[in-house]
N, C-alpha and C. Protein backbone atom coordinates (compact mmCIF):
# COMPACT_ATOMS: atom_id res chain seq x y z
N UNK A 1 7.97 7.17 -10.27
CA UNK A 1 7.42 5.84 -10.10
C UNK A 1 7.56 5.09 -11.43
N UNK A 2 7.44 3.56 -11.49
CA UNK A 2 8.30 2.81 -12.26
C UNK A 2 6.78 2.06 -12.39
N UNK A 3 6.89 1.19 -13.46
CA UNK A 3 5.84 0.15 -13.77
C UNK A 3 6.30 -0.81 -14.55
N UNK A 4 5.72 -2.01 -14.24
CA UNK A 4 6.26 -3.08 -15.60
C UNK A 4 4.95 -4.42 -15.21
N UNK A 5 4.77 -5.33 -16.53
CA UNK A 5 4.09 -6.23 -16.17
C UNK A 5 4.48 -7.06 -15.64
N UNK A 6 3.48 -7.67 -14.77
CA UNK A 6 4.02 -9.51 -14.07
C UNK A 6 4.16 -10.19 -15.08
N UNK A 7 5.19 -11.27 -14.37
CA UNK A 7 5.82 -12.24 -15.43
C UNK A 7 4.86 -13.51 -15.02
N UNK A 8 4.24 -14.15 -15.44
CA UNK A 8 3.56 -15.35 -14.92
C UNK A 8 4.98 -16.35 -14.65
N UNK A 9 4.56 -17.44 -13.47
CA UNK A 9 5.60 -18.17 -12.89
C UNK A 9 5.18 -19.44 -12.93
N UNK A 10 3.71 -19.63 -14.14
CA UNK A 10 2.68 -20.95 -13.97
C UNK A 10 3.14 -21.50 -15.61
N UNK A 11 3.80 -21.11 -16.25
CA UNK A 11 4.04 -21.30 -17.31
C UNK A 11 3.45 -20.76 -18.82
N UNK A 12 2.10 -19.40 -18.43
CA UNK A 12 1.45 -18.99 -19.09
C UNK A 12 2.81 -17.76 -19.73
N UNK A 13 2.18 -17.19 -21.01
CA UNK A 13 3.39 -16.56 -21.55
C UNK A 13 3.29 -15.03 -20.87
N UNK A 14 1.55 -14.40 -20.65
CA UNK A 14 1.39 -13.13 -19.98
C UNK A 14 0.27 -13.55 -19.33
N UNK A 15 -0.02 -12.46 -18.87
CA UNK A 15 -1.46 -12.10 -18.10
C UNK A 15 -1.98 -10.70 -18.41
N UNK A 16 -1.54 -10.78 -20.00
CA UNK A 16 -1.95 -9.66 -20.69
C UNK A 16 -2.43 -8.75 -20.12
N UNK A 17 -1.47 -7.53 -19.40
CA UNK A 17 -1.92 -6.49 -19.14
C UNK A 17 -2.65 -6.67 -18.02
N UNK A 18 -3.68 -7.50 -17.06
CA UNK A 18 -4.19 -7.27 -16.04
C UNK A 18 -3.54 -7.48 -14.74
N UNK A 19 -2.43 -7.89 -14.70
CA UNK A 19 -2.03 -7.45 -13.59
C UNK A 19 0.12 -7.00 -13.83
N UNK A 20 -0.14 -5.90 -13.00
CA UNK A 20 1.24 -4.91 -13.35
C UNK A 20 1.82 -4.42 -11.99
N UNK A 21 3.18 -4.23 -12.04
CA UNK A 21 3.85 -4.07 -10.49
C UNK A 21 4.66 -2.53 -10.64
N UNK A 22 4.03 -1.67 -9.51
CA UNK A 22 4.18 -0.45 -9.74
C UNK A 22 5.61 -0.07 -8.70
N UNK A 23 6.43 0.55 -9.15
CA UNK A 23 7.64 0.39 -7.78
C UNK A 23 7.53 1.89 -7.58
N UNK A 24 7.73 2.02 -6.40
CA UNK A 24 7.81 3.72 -5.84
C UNK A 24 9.53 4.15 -5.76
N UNK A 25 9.00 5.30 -5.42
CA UNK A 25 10.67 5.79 -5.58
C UNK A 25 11.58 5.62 -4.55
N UNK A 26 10.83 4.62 -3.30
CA UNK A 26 11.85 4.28 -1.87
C UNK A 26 12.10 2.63 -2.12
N UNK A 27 11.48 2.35 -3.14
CA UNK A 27 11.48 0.58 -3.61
C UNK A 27 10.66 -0.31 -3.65
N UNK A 28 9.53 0.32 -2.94
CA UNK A 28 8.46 -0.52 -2.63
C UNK A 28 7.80 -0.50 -3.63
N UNK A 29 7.60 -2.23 -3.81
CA UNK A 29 6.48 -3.08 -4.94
C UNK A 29 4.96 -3.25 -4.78
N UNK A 30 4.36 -2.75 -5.38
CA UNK A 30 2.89 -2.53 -5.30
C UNK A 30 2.04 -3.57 -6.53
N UNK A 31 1.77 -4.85 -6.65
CA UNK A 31 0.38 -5.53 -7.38
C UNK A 31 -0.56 -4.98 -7.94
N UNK A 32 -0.68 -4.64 -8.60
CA UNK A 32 -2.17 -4.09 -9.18
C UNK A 32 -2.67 -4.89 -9.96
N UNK A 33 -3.67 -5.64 -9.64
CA UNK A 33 -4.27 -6.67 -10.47
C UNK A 33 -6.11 -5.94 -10.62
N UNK A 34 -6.42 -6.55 -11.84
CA UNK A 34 -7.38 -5.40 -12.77
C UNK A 34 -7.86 -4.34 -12.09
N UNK A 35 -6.93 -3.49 -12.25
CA UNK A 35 -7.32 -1.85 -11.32
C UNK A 35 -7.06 -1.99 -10.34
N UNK A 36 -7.16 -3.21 -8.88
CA UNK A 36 -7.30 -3.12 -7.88
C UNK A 36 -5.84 -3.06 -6.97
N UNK A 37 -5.43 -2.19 -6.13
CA UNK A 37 -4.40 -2.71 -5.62
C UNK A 37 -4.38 -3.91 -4.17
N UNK A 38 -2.85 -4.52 -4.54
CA UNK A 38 -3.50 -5.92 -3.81
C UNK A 38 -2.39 -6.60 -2.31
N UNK A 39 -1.31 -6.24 -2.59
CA UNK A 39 -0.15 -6.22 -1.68
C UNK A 39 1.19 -5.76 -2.30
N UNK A 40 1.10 -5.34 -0.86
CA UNK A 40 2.53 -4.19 -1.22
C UNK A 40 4.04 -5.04 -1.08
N UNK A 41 5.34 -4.89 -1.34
CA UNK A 41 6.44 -5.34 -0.53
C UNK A 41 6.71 -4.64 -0.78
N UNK A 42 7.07 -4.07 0.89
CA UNK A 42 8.11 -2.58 0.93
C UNK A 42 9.34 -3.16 1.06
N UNK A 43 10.55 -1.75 1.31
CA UNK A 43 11.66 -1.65 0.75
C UNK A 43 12.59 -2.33 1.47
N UNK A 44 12.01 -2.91 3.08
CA UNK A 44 12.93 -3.89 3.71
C UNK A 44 12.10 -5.16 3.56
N UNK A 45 11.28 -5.81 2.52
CA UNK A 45 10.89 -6.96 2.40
C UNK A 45 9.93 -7.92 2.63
N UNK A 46 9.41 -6.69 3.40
CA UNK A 46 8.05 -7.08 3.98
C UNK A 46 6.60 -6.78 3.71
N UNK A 47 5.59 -7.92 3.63
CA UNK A 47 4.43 -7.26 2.98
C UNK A 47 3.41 -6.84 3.81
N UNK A 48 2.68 -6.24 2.97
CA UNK A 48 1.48 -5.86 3.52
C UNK A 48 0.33 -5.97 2.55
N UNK A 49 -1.13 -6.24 3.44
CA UNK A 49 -2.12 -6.54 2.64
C UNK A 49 -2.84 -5.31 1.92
N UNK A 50 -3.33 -4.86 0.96
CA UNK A 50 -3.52 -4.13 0.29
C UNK A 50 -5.58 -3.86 0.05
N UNK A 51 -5.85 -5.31 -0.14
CA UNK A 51 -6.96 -6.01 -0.67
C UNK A 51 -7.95 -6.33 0.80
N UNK A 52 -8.68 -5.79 1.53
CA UNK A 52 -9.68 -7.01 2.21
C UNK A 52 -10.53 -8.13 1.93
N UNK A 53 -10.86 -7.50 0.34
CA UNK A 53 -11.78 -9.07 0.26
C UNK A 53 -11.09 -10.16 0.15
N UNK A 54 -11.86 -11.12 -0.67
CA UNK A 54 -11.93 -12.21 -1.02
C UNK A 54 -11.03 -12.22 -2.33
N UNK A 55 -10.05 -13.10 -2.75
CA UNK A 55 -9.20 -13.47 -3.63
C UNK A 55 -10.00 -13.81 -4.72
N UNK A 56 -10.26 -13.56 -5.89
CA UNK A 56 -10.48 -14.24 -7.04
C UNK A 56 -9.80 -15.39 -7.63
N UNK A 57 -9.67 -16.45 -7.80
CA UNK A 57 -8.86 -17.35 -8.50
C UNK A 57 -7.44 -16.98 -9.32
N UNK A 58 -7.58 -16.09 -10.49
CA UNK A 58 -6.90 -15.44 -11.55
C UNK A 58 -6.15 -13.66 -10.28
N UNK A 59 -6.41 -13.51 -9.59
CA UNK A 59 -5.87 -12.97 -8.80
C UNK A 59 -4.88 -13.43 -7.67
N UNK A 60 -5.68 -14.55 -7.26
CA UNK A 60 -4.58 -15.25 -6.34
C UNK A 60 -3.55 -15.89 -7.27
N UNK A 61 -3.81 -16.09 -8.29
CA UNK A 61 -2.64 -16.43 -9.47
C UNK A 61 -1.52 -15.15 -9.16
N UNK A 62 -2.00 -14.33 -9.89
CA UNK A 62 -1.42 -13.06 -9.76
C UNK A 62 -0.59 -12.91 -8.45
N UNK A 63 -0.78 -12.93 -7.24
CA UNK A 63 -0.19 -13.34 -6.22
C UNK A 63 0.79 -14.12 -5.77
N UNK A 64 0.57 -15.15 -6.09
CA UNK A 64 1.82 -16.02 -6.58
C UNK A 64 2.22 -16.28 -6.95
N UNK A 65 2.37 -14.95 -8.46
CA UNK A 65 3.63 -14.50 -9.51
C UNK A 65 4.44 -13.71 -8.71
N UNK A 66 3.76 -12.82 -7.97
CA UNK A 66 4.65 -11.81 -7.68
C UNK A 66 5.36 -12.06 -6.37
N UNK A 67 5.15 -13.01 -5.45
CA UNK A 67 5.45 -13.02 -3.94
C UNK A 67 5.57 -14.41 -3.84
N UNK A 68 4.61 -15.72 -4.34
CA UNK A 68 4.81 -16.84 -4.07
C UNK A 68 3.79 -17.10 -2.96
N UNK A 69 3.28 -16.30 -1.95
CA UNK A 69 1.97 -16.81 -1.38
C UNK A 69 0.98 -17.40 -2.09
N UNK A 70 0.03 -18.35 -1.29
CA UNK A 70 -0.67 -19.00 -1.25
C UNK A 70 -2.00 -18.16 -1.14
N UNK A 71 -2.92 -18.38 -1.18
CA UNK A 71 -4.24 -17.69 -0.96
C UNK A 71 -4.82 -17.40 0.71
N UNK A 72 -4.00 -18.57 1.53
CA UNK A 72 -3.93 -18.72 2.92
C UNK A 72 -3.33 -17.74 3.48
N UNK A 73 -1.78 -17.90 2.96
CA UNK A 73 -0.67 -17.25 2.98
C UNK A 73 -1.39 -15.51 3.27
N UNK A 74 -1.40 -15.12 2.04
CA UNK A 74 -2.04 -13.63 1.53
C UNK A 74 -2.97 -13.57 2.45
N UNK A 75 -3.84 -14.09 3.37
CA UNK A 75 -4.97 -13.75 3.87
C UNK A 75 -4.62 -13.11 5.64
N UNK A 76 -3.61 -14.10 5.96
CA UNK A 76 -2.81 -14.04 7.57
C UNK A 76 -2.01 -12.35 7.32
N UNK A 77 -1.92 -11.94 6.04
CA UNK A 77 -0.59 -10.43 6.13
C UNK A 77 -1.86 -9.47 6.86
N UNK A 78 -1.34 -8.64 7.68
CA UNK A 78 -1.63 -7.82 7.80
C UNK A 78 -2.39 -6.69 6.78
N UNK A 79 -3.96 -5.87 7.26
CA UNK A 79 -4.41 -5.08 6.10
C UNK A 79 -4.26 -3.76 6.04
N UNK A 80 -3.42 -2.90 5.26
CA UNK A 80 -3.43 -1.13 5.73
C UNK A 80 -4.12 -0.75 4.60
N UNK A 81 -4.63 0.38 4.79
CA UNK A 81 -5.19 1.07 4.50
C UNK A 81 -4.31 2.34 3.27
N UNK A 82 -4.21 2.26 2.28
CA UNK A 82 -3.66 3.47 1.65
C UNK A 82 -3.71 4.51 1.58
């Protein structure tokens, strides 16, 4: 398994360390924003919800570094269970 930080896409330079994208060894991209995991995109492109609650602000950021959803968006994906 692979790791690297998100790149912010808002014009900030990091998001120092709190949120990081973990890739597995079949391809699939995993969010981890502070500890929590949050949505997945597996290896044919498709996501899945990770998170049931409620979005934090600075998380739904995080979200739409890594995927481009909306907070709406993220809420309609489907939720599995890990």
């Amino acid at each position: 398994m692979k790791e690297y930080d998100l790149i912010p896409t808002n014009g900030r330079k990091s998001f120092y360390g709190k949120a990081r994208v973990e890739i597995a060894d079949d391809g699939a991209e995993t969010l981890i924003s502070y500890h929590s995991r949050i949505i997945r995109r597996n290896a044919d492109g498709s996501y899945v919800r990770l998170f049931e609650e409620t979005l934090t602000h600075t998380t739904a950021t995080h979200v739409k570094s890594f995927c481009g959803m909306n907070k709406k968006e993220f809420e309609k994906l489907p939720v599995v269970a890990e």
